[in-house]
C-alpha atoms as a PDB file:
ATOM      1  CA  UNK A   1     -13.818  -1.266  17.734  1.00  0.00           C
ATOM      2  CA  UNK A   2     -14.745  -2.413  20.822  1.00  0.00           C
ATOM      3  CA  UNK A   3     -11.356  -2.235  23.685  1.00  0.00           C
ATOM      4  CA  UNK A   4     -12.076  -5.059  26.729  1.00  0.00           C
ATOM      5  CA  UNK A   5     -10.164  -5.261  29.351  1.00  0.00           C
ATOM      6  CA  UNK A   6      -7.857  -8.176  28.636  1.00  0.00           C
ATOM      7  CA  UNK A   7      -5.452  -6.739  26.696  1.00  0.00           C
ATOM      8  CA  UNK A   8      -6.381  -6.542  23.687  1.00  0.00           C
ATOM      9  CA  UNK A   9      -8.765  -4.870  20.881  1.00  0.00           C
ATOM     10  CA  UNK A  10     -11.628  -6.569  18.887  1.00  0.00           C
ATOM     11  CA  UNK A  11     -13.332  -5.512  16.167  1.00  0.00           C
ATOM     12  CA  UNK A  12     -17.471  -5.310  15.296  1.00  0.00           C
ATOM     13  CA  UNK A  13     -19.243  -6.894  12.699  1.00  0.00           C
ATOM     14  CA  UNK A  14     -19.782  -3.947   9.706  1.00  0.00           C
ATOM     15  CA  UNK A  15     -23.265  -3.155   8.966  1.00  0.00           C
ATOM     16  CA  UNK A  16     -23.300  -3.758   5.525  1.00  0.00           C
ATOM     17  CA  UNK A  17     -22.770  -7.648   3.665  1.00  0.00           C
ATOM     18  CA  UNK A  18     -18.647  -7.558   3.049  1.00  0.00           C
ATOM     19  CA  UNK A  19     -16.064 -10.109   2.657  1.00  0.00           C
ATOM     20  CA  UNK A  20     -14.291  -8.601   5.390  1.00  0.00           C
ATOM     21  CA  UNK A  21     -16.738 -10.324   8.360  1.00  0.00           C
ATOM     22  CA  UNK A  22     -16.244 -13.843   6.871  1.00  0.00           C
ATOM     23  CA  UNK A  23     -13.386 -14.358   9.469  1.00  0.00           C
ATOM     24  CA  UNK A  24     -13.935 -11.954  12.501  1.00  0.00           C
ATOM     25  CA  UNK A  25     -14.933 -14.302  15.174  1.00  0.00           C
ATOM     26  CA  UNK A  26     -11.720 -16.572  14.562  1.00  0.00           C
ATOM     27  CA  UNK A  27      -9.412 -13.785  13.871  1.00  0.00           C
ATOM     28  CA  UNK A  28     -10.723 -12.331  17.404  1.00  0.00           C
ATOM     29  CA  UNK A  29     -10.731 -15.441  18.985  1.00  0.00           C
ATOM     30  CA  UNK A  30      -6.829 -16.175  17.757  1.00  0.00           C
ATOM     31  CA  UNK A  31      -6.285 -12.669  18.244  1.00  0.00           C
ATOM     32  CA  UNK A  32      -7.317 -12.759  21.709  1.00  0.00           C
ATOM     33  CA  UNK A  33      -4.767 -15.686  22.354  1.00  0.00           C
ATOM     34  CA  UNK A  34      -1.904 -14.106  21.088  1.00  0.00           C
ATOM     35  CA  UNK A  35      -1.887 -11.159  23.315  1.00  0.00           C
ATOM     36  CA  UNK A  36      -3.402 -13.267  26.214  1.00  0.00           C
ATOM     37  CA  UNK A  37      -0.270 -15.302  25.993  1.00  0.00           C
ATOM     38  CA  UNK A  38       1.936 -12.676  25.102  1.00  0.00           C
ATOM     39  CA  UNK A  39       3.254 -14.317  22.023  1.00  0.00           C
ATOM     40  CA  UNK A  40       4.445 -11.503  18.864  1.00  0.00           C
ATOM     41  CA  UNK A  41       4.740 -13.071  15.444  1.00  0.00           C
ATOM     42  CA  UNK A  42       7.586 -12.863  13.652  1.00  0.00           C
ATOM     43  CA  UNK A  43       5.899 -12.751  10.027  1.00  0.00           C
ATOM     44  CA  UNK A  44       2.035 -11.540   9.845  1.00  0.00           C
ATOM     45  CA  UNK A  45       0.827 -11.991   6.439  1.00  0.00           C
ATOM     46  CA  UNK A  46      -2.426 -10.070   5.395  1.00  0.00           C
ATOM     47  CA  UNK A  47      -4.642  -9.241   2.644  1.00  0.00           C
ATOM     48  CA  UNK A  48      -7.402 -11.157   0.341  1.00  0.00           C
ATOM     49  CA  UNK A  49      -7.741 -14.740  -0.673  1.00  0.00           C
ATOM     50  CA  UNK A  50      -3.955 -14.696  -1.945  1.00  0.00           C
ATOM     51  CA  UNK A  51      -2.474 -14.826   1.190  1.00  0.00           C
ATOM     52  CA  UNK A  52      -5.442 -16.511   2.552  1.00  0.00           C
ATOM     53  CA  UNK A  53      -4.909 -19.730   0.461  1.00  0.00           C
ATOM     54  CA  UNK A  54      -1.600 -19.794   0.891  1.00  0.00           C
ATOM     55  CA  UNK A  55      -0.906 -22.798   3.447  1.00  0.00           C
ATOM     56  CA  UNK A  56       2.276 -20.982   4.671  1.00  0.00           C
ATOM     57  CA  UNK A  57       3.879 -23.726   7.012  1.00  0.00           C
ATOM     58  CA  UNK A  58       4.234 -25.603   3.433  1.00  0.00           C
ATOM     59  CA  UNK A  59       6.755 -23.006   2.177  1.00  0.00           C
ATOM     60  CA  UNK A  60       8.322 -21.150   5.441  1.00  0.00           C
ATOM     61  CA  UNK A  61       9.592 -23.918   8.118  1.00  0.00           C
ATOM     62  CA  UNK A  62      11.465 -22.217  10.572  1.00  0.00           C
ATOM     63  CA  UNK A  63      10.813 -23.591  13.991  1.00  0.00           C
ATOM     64  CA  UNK A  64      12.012 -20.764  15.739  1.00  0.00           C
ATOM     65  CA  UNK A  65       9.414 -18.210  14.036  1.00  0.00           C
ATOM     66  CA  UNK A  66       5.989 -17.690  14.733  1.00  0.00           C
ATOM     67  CA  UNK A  67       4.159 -17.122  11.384  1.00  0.00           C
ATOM     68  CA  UNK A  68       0.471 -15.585  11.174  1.00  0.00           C
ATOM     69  CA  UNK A  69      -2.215 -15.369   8.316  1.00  0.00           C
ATOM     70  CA  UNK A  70      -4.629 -13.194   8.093  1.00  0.00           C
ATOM     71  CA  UNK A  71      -5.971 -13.023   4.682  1.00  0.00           C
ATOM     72  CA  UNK A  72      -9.827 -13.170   4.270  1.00  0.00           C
ATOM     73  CA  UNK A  73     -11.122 -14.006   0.488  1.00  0.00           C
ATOM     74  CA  UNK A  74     -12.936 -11.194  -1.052  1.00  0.00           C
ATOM     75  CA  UNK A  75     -11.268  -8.384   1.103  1.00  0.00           C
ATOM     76  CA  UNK A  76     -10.518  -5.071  -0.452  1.00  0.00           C
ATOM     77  CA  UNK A  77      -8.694  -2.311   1.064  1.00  0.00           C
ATOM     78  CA  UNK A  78     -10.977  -0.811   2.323  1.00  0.00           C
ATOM     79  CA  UNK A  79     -11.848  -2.708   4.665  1.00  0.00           C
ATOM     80  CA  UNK A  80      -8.439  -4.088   5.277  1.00  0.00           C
ATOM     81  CA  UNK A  81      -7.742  -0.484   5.873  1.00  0.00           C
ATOM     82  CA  UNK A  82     -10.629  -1.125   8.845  1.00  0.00           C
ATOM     83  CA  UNK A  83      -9.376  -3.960  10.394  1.00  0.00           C
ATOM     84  CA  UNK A  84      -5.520  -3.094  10.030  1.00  0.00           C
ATOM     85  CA  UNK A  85      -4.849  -2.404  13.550  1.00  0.00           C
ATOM     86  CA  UNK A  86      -6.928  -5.592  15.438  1.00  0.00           C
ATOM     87  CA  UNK A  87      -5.586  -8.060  12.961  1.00  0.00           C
ATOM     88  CA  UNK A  88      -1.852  -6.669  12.548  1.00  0.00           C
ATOM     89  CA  UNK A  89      -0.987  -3.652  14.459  1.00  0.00           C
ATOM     90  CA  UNK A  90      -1.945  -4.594  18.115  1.00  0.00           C
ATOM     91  CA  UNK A  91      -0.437  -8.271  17.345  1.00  0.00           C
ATOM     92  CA  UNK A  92       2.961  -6.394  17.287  1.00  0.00           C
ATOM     93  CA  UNK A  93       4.691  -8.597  14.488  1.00  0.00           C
ATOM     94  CA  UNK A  94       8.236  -8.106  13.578  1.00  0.00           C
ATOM     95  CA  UNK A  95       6.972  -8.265   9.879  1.00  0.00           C
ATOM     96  CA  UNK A  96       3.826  -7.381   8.428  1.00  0.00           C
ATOM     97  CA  UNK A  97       3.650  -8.840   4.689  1.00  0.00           C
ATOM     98  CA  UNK A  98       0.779  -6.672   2.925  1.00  0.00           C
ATOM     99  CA  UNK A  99      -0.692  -8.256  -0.381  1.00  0.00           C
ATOM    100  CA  UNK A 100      -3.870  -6.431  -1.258  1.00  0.00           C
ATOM    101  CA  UNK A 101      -5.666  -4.659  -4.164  1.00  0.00           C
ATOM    102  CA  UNK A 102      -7.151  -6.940  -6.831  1.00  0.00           C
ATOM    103  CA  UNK A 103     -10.615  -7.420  -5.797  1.00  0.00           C
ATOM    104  CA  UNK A 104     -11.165  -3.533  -5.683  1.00  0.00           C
ATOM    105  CA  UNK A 105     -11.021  -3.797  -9.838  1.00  0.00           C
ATOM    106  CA  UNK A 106     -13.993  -5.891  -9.938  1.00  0.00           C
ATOM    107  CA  UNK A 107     -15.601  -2.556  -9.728  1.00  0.00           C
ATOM    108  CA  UNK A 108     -14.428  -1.694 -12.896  1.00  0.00           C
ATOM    109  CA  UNK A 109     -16.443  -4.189 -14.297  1.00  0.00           C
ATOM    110  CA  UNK A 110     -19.860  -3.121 -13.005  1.00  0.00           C
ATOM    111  CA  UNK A 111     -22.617  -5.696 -11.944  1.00  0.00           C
ATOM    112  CA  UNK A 112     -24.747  -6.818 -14.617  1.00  0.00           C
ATOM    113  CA  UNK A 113     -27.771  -8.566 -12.316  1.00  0.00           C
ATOM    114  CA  UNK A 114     -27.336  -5.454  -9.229  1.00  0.00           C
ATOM    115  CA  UNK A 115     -27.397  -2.603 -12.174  1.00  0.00           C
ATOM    116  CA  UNK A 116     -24.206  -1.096 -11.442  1.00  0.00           C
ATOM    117  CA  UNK A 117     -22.413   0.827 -13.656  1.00  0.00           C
ATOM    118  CA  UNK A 118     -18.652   0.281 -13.643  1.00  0.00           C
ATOM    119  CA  UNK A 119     -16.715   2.711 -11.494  1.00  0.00           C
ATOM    120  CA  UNK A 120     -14.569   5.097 -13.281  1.00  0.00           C
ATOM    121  CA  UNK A 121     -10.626   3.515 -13.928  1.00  0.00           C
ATOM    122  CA  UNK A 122      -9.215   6.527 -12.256  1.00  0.00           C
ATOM    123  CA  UNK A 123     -11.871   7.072  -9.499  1.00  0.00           C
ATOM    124  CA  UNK A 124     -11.073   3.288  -8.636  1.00  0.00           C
ATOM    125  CA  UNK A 125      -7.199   3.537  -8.985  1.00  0.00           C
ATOM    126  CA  UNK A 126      -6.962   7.179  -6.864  1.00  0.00           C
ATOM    127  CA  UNK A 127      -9.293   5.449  -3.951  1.00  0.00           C
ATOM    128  CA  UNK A 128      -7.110   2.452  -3.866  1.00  0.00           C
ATOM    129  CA  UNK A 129      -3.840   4.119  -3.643  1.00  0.00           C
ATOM    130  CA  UNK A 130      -5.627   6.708  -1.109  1.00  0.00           C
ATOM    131  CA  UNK A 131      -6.493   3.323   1.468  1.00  0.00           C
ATOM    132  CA  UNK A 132      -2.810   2.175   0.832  1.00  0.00           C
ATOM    133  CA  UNK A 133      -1.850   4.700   2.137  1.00  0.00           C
ATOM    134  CA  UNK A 134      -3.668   5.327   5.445  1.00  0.00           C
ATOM    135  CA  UNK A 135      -2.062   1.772   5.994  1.00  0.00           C
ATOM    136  CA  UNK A 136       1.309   2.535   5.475  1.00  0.00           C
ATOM    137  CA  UNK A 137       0.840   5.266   7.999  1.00  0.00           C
ATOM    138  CA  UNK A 138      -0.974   3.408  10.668  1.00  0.00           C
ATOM    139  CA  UNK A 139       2.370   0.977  10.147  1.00  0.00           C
ATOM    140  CA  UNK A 140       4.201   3.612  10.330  1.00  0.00           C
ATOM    141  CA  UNK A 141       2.776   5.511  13.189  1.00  0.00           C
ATOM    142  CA  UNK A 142       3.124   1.953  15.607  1.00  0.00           C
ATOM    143  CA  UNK A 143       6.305   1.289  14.327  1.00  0.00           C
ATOM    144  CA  UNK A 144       5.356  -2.172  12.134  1.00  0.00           C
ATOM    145  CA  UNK A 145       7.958  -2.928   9.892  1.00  0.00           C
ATOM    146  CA  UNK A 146       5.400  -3.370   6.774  1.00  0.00           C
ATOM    147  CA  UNK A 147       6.464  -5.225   3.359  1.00  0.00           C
ATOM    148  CA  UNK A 148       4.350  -4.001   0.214  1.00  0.00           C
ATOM    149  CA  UNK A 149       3.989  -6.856  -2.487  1.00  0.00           C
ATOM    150  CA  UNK A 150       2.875  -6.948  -5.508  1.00  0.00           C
ATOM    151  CA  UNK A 151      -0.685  -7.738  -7.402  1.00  0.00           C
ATOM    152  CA  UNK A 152      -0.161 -10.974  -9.339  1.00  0.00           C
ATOM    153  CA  UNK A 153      -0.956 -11.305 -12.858  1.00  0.00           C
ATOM    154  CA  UNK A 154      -4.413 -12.475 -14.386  1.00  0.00           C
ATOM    155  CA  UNK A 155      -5.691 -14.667 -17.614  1.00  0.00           C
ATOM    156  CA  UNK A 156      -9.323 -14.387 -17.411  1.00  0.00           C
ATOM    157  CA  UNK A 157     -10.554 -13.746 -20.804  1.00  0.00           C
ATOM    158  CA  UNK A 158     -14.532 -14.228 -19.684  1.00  0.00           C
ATOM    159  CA  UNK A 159     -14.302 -10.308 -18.043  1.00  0.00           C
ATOM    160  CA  UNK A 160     -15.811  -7.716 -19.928  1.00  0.00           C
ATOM    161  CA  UNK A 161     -13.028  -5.857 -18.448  1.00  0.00           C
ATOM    162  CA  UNK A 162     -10.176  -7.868 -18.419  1.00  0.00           C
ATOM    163  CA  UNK A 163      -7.777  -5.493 -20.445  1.00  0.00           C
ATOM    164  CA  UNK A 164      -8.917  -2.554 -17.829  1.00  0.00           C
ATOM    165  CA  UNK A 165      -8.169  -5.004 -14.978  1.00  0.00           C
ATOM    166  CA  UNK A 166      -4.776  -5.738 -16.698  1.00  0.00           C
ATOM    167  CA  UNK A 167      -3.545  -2.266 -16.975  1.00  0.00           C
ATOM    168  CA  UNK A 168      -4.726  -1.276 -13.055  1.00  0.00           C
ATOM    169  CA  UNK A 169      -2.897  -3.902 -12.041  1.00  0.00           C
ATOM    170  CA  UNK A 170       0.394  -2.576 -13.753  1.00  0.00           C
ATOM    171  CA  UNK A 171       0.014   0.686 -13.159  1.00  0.00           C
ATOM    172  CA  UNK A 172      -0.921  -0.047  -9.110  1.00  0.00           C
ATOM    173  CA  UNK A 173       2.370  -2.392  -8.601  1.00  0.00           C
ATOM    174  CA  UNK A 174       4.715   0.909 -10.235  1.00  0.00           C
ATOM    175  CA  UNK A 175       2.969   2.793  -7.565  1.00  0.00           C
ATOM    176  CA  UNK A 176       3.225   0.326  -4.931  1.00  0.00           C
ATOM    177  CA  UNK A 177       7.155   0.126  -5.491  1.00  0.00           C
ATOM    178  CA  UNK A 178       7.661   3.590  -5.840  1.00  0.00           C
ATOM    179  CA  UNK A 179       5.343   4.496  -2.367  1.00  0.00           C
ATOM    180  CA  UNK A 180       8.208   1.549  -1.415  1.00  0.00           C
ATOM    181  CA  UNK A 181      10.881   3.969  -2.487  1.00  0.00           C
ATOM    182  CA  UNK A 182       9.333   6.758  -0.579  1.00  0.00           C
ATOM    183  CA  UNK A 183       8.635   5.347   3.016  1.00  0.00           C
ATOM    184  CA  UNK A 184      12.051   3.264   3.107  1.00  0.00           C
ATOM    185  CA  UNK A 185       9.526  -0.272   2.523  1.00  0.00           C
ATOM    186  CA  UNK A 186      10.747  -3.571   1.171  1.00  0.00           C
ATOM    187  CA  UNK A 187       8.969  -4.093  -2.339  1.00  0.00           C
ATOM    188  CA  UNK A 188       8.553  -7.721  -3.726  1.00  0.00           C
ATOM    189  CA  UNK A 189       7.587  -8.226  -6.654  1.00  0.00           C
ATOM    190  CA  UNK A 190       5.837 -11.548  -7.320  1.00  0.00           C
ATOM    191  CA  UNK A 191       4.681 -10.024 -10.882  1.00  0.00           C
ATOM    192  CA  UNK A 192       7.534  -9.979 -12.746  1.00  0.00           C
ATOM    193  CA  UNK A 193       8.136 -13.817 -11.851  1.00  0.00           C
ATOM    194  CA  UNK A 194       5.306 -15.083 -12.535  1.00  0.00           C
ATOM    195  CA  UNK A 195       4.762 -13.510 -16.115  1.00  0.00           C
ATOM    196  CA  UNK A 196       6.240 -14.289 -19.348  1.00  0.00           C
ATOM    197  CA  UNK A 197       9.377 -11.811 -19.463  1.00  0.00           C
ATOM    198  CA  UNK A 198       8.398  -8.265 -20.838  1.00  0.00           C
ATOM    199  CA  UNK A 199       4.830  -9.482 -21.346  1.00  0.00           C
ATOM    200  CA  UNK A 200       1.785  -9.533 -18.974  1.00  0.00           C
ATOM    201  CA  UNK A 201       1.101 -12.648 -20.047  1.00  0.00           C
ATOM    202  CA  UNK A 202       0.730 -15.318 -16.901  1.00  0.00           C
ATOM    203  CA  UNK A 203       3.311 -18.338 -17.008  1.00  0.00           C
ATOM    204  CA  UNK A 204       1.466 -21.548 -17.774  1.00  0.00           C
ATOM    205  CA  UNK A 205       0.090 -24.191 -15.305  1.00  0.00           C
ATOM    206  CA  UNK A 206       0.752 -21.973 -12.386  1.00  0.00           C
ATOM    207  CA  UNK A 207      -3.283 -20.962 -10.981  1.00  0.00           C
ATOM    208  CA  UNK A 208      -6.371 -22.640 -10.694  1.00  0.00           C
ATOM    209  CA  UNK A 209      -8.853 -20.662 -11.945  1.00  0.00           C
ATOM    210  CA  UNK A 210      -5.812 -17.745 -14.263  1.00  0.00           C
ATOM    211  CA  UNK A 211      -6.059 -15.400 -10.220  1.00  0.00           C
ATOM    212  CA  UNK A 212      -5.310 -18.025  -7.496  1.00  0.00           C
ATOM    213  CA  UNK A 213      -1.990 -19.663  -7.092  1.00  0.00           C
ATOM    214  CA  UNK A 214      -1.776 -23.175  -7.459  1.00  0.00           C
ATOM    215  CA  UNK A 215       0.863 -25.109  -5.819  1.00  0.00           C
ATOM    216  CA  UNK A 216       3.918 -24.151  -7.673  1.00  0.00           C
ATOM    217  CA  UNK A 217       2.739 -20.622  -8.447  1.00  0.00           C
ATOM    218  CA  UNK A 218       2.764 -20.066  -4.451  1.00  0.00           C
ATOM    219  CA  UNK A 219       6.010 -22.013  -4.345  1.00  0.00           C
ATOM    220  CA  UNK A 220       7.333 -19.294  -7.022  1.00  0.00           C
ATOM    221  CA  UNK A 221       5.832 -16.351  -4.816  1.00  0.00           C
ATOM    222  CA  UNK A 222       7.894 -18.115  -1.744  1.00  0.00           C
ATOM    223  CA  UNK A 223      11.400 -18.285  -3.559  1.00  0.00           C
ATOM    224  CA  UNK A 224      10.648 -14.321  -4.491  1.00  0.00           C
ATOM    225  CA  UNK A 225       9.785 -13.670  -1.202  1.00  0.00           C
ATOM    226  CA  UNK A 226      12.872 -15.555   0.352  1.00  0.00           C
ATOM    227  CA  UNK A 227      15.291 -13.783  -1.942  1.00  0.00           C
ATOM    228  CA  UNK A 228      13.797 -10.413  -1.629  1.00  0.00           C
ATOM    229  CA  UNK A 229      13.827 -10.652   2.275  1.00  0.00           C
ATOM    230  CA  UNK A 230      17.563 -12.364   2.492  1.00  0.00           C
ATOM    231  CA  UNK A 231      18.810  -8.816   0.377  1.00  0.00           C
ATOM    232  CA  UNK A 232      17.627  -7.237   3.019  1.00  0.00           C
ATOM    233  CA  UNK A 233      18.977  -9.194   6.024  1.00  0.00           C
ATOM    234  CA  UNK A 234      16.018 -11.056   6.420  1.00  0.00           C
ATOM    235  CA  UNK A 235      15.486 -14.600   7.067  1.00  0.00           C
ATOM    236  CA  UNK A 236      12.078 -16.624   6.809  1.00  0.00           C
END
């Protein structure tokens, strides 16, 4: 991290190839302007190519809110963990909606062409949970009011790995609304919505690609979010 003298905190390129870079100049750039002008968001939404897709002002109109993405495809959280405080924490938002976790299982399926071996299912799933949770604190520790969400369900029956994939994604959403439990957080729980009831099986025509949202899957992960928030006192 690199602090100028403007206000505000920007971040360095890594020094390794990582999903994570894709987006730093903008994210600086907007970054930059939001402090510059003194303007806190009301919602921040962060995390992977989930939130990054989503096309927010489609589902969440208030005029009188500032809403903020800053989702990068192919992020994990580990480097989300990284870039926590220049892209949410120093932005001050009310609200900091935190959707991240599914593209650290593609290590569980190994890399055919790079000769990796797959990592370990509980080596993966206890580093995971440990990067959660250095994010809750740094929330925590500045006083961001964070949301925890959920990993959506997959179909993607081409992955060696897919049933492994399956199960860390079930068994990181318990532990995602229990840490909930725990630190006082607002769980929402996209999952259960968007799968056949008592199944893990994904509701039909609602992805591009049995990962992504389409349309009316992020319309479904809106109403959830809507509901979940207005329990709590929360309008977006």
């Amino acid at each position: 991290m690199i602090s100028t003298n403007e206000g505000y905190t920007r971040l360095e390129y890594f020094s390794e190839d990582v999903a994570a870079d894709k987006n730093r100049k903008e994210f600086d750039i907007k970054n930059h302007t939001l402090c510059y002008t003194n303007q806190r968001p009301d919602f921040l939404f962060i995390g992977d190519s989930i939130t990054e897709y989503w096309e927010l002002n489609a589902y969440f109109r208030n005029s009188d809110q500032l809403i903020i993405n800053r989702g990068i495809a192919g992020d994990t959280t580990k480097y989300l963990k990284k870039r926590f405080y220049v892209d949410a924490v120093q932005l001050k938002p009310k609200y900091c909606i935190l959707g991240i976790g599914i593209n650290d299982s593609i290590e569980l399926e190994g890399d055919y062409w790079k000769k990796l071996e797959p990592v370990p299912y509980s080596e993966k799933l206890k580093i995971v949970k440990s990067n959660i949770i250095e994010i809750i604190q740094q929330a925590k520790k500045e006083k961001i009011m964070l949301i925890l969400t959920s990993l959506l369900p997959i179909n993607i029956p081409i992955l060696r790995y897919e049933r492994d994939r399956k199960m860390y994604i079930k068994e990181l959403n318990e532990w995602l609304m229990e840490m909930a439990k725990m630190n006082n957080l607002i769980f929402v729980n996209y999952y259960a919505t968007m799968t056949f009831p008592g199944t893990d099986k994904l509701l039909d025509g609602i992805t591009y690609d049995g990962l992504h949202p389409n349309a009316k899957g992020y319309q479904i992960m809106a109403t959830v979010l809507k509901n979940t928030l207005k329990k709590n006192g929360i309008r977006i």
